[in-house]
Protein backbone atom coordinates (compact mmCIF):
# COMPACT_ATOMS: atom_id res chain seq x y z
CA UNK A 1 75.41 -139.19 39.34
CA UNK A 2 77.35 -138.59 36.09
CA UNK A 3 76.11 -140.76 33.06
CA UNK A 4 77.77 -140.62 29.42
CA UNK A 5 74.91 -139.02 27.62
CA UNK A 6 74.12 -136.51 25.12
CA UNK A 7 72.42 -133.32 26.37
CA UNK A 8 69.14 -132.71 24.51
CA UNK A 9 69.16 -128.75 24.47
CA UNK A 10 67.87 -126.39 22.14
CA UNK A 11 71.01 -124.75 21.44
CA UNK A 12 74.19 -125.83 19.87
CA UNK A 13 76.13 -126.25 23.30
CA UNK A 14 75.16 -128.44 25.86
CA UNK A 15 76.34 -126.60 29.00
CA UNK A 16 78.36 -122.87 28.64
CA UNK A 17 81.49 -122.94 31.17
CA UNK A 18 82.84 -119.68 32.68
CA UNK A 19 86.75 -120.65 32.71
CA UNK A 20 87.49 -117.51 34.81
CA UNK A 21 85.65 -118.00 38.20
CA UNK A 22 86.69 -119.36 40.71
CA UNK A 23 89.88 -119.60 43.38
CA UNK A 24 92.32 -122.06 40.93
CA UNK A 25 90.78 -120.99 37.61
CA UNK A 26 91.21 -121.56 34.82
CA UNK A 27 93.81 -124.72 35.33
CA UNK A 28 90.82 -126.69 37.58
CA UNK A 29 87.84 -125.66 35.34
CA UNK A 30 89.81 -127.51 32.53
CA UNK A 31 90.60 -130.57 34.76
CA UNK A 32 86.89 -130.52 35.44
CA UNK A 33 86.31 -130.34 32.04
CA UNK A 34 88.54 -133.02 31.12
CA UNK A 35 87.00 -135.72 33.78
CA UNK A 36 83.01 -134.62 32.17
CA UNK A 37 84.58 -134.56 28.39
CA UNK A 38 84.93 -138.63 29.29
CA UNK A 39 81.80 -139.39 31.14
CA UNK A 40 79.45 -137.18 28.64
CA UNK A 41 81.91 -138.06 25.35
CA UNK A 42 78.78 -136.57 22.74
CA UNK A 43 78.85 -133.33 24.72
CA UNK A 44 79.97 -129.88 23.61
CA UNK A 45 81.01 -126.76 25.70
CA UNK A 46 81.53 -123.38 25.34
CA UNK A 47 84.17 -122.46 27.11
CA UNK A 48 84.49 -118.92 27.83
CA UNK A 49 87.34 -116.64 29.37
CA UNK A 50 91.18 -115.89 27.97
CA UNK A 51 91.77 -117.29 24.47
CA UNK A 52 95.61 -117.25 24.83
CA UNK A 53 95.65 -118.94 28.14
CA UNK A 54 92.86 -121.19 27.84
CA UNK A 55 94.44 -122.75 24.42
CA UNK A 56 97.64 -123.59 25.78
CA UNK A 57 96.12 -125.00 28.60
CA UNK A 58 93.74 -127.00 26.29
CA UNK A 59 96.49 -128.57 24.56
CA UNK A 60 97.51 -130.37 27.86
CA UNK A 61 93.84 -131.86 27.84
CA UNK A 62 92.89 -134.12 25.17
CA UNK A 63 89.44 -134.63 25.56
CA UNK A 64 88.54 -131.54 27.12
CA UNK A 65 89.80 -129.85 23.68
CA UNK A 66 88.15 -132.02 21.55
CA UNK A 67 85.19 -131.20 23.64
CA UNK A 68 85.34 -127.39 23.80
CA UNK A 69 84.76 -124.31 21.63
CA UNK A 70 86.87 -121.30 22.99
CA UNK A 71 84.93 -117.56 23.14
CA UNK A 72 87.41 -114.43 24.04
CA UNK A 73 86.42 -112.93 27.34
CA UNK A 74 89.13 -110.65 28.30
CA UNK A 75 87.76 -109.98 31.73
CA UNK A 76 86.84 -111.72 34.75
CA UNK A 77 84.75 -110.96 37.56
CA UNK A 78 86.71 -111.13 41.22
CA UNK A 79 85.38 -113.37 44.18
CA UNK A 80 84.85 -109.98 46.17
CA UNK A 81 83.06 -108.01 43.35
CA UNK A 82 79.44 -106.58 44.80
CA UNK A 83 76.86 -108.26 42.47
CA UNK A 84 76.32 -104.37 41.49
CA UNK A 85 79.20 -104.13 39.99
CA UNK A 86 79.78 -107.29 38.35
CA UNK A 87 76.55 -106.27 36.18
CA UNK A 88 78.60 -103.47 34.66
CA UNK A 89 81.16 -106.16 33.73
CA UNK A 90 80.07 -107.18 30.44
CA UNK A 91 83.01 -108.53 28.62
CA UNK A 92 83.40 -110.87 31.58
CA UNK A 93 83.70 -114.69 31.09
CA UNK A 94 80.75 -115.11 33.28
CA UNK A 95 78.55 -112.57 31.58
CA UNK A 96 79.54 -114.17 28.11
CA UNK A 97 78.62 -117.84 29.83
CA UNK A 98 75.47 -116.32 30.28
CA UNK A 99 74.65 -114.35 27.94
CA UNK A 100 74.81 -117.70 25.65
CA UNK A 101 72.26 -119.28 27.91
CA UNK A 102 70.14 -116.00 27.28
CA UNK A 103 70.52 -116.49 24.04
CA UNK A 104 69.91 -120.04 23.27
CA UNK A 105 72.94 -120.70 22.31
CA UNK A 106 73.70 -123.32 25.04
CA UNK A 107 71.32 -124.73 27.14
CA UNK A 108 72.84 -124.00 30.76
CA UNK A 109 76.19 -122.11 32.39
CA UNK A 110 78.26 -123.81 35.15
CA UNK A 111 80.97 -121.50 36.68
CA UNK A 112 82.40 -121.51 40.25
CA UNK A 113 83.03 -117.66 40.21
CA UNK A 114 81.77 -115.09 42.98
CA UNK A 115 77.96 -116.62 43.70
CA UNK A 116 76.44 -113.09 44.57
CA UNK A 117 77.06 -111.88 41.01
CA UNK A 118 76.28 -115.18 39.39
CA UNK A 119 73.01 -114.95 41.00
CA UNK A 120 72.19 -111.35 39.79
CA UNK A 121 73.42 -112.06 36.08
CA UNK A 122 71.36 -114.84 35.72
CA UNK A 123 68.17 -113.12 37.59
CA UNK A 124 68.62 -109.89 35.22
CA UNK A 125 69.86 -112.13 31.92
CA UNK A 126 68.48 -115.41 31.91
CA UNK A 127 65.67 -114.07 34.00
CA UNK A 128 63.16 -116.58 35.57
CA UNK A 129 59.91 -118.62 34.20
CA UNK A 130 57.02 -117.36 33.40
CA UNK A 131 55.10 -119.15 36.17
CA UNK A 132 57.59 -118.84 39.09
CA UNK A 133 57.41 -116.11 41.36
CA UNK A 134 60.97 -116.71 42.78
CA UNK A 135 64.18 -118.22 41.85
CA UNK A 136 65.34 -120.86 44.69
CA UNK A 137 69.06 -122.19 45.66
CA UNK A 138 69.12 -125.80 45.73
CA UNK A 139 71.75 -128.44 46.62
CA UNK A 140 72.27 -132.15 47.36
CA UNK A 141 74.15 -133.47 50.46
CA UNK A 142 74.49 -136.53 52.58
CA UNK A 143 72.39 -138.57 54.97
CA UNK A 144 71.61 -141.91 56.33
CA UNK A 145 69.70 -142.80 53.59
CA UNK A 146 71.33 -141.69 50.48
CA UNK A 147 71.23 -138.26 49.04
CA UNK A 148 68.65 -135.29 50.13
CA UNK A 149 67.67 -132.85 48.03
CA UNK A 150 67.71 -129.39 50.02
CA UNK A 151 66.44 -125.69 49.12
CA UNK A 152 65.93 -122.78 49.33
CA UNK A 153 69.84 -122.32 50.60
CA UNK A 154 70.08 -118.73 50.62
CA UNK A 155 68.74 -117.10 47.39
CA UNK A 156 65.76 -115.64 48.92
CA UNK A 157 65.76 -114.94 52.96
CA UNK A 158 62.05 -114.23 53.60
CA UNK A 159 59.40 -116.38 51.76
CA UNK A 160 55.81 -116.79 51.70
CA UNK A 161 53.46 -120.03 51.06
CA UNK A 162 53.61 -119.34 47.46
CA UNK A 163 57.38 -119.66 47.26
CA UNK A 164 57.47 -122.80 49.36
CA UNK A 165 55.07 -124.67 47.08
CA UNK A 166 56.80 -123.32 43.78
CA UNK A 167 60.25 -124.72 45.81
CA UNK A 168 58.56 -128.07 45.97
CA UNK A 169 57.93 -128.68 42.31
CA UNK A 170 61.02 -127.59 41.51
CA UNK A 171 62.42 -129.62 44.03
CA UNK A 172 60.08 -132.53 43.05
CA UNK A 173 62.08 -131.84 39.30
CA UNK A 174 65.18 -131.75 40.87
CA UNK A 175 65.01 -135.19 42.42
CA UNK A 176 63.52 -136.65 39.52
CA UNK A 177 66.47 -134.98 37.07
CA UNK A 178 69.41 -135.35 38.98
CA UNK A 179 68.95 -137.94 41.60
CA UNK A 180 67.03 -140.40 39.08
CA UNK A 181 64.25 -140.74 42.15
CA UNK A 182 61.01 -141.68 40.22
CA UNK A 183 58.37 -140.56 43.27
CA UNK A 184 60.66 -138.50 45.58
CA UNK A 185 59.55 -137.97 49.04
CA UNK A 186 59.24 -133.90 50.38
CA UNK A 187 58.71 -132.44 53.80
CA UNK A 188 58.68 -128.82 55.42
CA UNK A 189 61.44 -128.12 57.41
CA UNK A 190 59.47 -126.44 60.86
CA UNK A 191 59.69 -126.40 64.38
CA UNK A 192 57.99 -129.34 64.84
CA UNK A 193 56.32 -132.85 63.17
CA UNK A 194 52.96 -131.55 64.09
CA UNK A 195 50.34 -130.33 61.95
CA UNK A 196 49.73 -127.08 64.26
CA UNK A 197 53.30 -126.12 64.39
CA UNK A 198 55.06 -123.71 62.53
CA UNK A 199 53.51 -119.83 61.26
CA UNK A 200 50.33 -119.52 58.97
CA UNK A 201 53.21 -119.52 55.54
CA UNK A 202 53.92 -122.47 56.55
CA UNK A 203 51.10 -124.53 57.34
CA UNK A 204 48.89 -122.59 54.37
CA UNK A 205 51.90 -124.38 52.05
CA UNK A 206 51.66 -127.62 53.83
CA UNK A 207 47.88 -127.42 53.08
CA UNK A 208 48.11 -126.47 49.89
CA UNK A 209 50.75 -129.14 48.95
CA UNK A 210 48.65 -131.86 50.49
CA UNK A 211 45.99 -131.09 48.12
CA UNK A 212 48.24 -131.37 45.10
CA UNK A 213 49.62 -134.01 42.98
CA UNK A 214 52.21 -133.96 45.05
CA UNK A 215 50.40 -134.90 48.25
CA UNK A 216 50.54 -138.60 47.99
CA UNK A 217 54.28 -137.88 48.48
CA UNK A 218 54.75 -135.26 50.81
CA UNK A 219 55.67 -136.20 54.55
CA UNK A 220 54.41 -132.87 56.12
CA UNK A 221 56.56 -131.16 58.50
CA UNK A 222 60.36 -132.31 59.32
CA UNK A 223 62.63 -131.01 62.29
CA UNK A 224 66.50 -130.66 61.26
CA UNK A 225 67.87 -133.98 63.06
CA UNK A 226 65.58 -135.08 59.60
CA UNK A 227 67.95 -133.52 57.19
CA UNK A 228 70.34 -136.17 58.15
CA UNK A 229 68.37 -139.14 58.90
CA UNK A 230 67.03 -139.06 55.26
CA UNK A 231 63.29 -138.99 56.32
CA UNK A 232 62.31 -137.61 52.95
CA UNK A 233 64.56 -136.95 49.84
CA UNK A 234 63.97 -133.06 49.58
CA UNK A 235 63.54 -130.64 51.97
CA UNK A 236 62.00 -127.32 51.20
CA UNK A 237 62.21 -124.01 53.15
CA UNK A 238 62.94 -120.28 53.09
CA UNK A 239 66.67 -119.36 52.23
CA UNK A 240 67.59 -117.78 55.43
CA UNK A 241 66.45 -121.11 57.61
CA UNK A 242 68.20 -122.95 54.87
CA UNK A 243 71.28 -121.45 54.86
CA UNK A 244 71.70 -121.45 58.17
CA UNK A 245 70.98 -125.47 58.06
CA UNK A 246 73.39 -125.86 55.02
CA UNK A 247 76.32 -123.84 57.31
CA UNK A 248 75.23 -125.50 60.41
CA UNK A 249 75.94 -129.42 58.72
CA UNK A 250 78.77 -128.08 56.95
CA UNK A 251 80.56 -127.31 60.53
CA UNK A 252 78.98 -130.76 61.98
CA UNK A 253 81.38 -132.61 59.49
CA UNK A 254 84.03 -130.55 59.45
CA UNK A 255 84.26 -131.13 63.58
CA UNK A 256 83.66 -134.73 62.81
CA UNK A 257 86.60 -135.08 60.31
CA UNK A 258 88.78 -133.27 62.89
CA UNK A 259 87.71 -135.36 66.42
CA UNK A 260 88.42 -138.54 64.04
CA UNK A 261 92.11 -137.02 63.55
CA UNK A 262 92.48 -136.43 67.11
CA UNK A 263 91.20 -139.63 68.69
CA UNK A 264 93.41 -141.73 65.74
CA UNK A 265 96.80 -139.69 66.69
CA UNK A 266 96.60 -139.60 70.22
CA UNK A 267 98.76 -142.16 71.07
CA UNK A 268 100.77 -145.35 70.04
CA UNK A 269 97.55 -147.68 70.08
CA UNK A 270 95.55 -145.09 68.75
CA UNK A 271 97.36 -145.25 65.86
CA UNK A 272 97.56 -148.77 65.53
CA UNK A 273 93.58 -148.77 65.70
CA UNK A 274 93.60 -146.76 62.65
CA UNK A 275 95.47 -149.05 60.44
CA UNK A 276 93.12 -151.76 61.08
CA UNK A 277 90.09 -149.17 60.32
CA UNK A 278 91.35 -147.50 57.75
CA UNK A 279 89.31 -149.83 55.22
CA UNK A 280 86.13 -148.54 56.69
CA UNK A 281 87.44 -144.93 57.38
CA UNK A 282 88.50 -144.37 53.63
CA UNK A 283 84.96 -145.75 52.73
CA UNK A 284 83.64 -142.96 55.39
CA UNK A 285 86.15 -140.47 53.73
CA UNK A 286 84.77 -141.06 50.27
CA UNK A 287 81.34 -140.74 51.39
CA UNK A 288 81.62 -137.17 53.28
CA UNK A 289 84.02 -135.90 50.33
CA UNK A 290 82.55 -132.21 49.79
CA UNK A 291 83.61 -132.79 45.97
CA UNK A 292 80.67 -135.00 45.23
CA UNK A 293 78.27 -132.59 46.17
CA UNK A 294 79.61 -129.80 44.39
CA UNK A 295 77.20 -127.80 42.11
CA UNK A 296 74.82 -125.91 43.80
CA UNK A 297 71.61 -124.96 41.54
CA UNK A 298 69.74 -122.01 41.12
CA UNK A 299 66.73 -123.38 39.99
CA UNK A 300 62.80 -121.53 38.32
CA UNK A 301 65.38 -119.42 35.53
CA UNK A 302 64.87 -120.08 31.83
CA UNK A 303 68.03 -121.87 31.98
CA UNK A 304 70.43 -124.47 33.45
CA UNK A 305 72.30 -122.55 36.31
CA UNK A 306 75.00 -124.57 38.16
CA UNK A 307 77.54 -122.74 40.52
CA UNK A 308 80.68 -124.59 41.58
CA UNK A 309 82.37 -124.22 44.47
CA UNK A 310 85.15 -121.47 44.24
CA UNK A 311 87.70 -123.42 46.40
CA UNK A 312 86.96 -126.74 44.41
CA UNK A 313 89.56 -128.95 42.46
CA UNK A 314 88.68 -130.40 38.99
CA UNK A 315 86.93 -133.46 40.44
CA UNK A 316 84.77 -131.37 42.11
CA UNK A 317 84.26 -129.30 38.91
CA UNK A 318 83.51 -131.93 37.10
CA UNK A 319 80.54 -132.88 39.60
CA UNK A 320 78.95 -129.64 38.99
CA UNK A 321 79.30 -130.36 35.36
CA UNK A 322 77.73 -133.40 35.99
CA UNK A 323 74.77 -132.20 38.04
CA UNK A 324 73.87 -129.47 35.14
CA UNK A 325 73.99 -132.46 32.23
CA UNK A 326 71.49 -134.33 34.34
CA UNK A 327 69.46 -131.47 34.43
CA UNK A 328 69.68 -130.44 30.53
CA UNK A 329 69.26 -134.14 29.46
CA UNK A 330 66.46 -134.88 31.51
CA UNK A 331 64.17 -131.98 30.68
CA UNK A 332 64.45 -129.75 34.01
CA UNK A 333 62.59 -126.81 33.26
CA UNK A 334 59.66 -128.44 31.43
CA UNK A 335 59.51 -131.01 34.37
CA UNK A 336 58.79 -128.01 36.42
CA UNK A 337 56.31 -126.26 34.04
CA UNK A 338 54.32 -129.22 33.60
CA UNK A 339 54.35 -129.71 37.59
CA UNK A 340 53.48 -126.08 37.98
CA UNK A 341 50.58 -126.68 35.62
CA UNK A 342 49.70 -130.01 37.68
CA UNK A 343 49.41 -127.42 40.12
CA UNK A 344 46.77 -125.28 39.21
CA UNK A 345 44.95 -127.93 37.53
CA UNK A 346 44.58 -129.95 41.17
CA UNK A 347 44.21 -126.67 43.82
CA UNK A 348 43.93 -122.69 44.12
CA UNK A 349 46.83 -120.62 43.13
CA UNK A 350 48.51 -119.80 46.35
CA UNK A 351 48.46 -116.08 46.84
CA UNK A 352 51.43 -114.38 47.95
CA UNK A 353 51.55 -113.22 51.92
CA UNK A 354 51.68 -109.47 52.31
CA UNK A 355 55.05 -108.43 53.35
């Protein structure tokens, strides 16, 4: 995913970094830093949070400190903050991350601090494109066929048609930006493969989709054993659905990871078995490593917005980092204006369902 390339942003910093957040801030933000400073070497951050700490930490990282420009934030916003609150916050590092976003200044914000009041700063600050009616969570993860493209995963719990076409395009974008797919495949996640299945948001989306320039490449409806088989590169539904997908094939590999541990230290044999297969089983190791799909994306904001994961190390860090280059240097947001204008060009504006 990561390529050494410039970001082409508007503003002076490619990607503003909130060194505060997250569970082993600021020490793995930096390490983050330090891995994306070599793999995007034109780059520029603003890295926000401590000045004291954050320079002597610097100093330890070569190319993360030839990379970075330091801005004083002398607070940071805690991992159990209510999103309320942390809007009061405003000399925070992740308010001043931004707030340069807002601003122009830098073209996106990656920070892996508490996601509730990421998600309301950028909503109230950044705030969200003209033409879209709803921001969306979206994330990649694993499956049979190479990465899938899944949202919404959480950032809005009840939907309507409207939302699940906007989450398409901007899925369609996604794809396109991060995953370098040139005509990405899309399917509704529903109940069922067939055309009657599903409530009237639902199909009416389908419908409408179909009609679109996007209907040459959408699949229709897809169950969940689809998320993993690959059957199409994004999935799109409502947040609550997705969320509870997301959660539900986090667990799957967790228990996988865990019966492998069992079964290889059960006995004598056992553990001779896994000598000869641990070739293959670091291969399957590296492939279900949560780090490489680190940076989850709240997408349809006037901005790049990339949350880490809290827990993460600085590989995983610099993943996110990765994900919200792709996005800056391949033109995100004006992918999804010009598919939002494709849009209403080809079919009827969806109207929103009365709630």
């Amino acid at each position: 995913m990561a390529r050494a390339v410039a970001a082409r942003g508007n503003g002076e910093f490619a990607l503003a970094i909130d060194a505060m957040g997250g569970d082993h801030a600021p020490e793995s933000v930096l390490d983050g830093l330090e891995l994306a400073a070599e793999r995007h070497p034109q780059a520029r951050f603003l890295l926000v949070g401590d000045e004291a700490r954050l320079g002597a930490l610097l100093a330890r990282r070569p190319r993360a400190a030839k990379a970075c420009s330091l801005r004083h934030a002398p607070e940071s916003i805690p991992g159990d903050m209510k999103p309320t609150a942390a809007l009061r916050v405003r000399g925070s590092s992740m308010r001043g991350a931004i707030d340069a976003v807002a601003s122009g200044e830098a073209s996106g914000v990656v920070s892996a601090g508490n996601t509730g009041a990421l998600m309301a700063l950028a909503k109230i600050v950044v705030k969200t494109l003209p033409e879209i009616d709803r921001p969306a969570l979206a994330a990649i993860g694993p499956s049979a066929r190479g990465d899938v493209v899944m949202l919404d995963l959480g950032a809005n719990v009840q939907c309507d048609a409207r939302n699940l076409v906007e989450f398409a395009v901007m899925g369609d974008a996604f794809a396109r930006a991060v995953l370098g797919l040139t005509e990405p495949t899309l399917g509704l996640l529903n109940v069922g493969s067939e055309e009657l299945k599903g409530d009237e948001r639902v199909r009416q989306a389908a419908e409408t989709l179909r009609d679109s320039h996007l209907g040459a490449n959408f699949r229709g409806f897809v169950e969940g054993h689809d998320i993993a088989a690959g059957t199409v590169d994004v999935i799109v539904t409502d947040g609550f659905t997705g969320n509870v997908a997301l959660k539900t094939g986090e667990g799957a590999l967790k228990l996988m990871r865990d019966l492998l541990r069992q079964v290889f230290t059960s006995s004598v044999p056992a553990r001779v078995g896994y000598l000869l297969a641990r070739p293959a089983l670091d291969r399957l190791r590296e492939w279900m490593d949560p780090r490489r799909y680190n940076g989850a994306v709240l997408i349809g904001l006037n901005g790049v917005v990339v949350k880490s994961h809290g827990g993460t190390d600085g590989v995983g860090f610099a993943h996110a980092v990765d994900v919200a280059m792709d996005m800056v240097t391949h033109r995100f947001n004006e992918r999804i204006q010009e598919g939002l204008a494709r849009l209403s060009d080809t079919t009827p504006r969806v109207a929103a369902t009365p709630r």
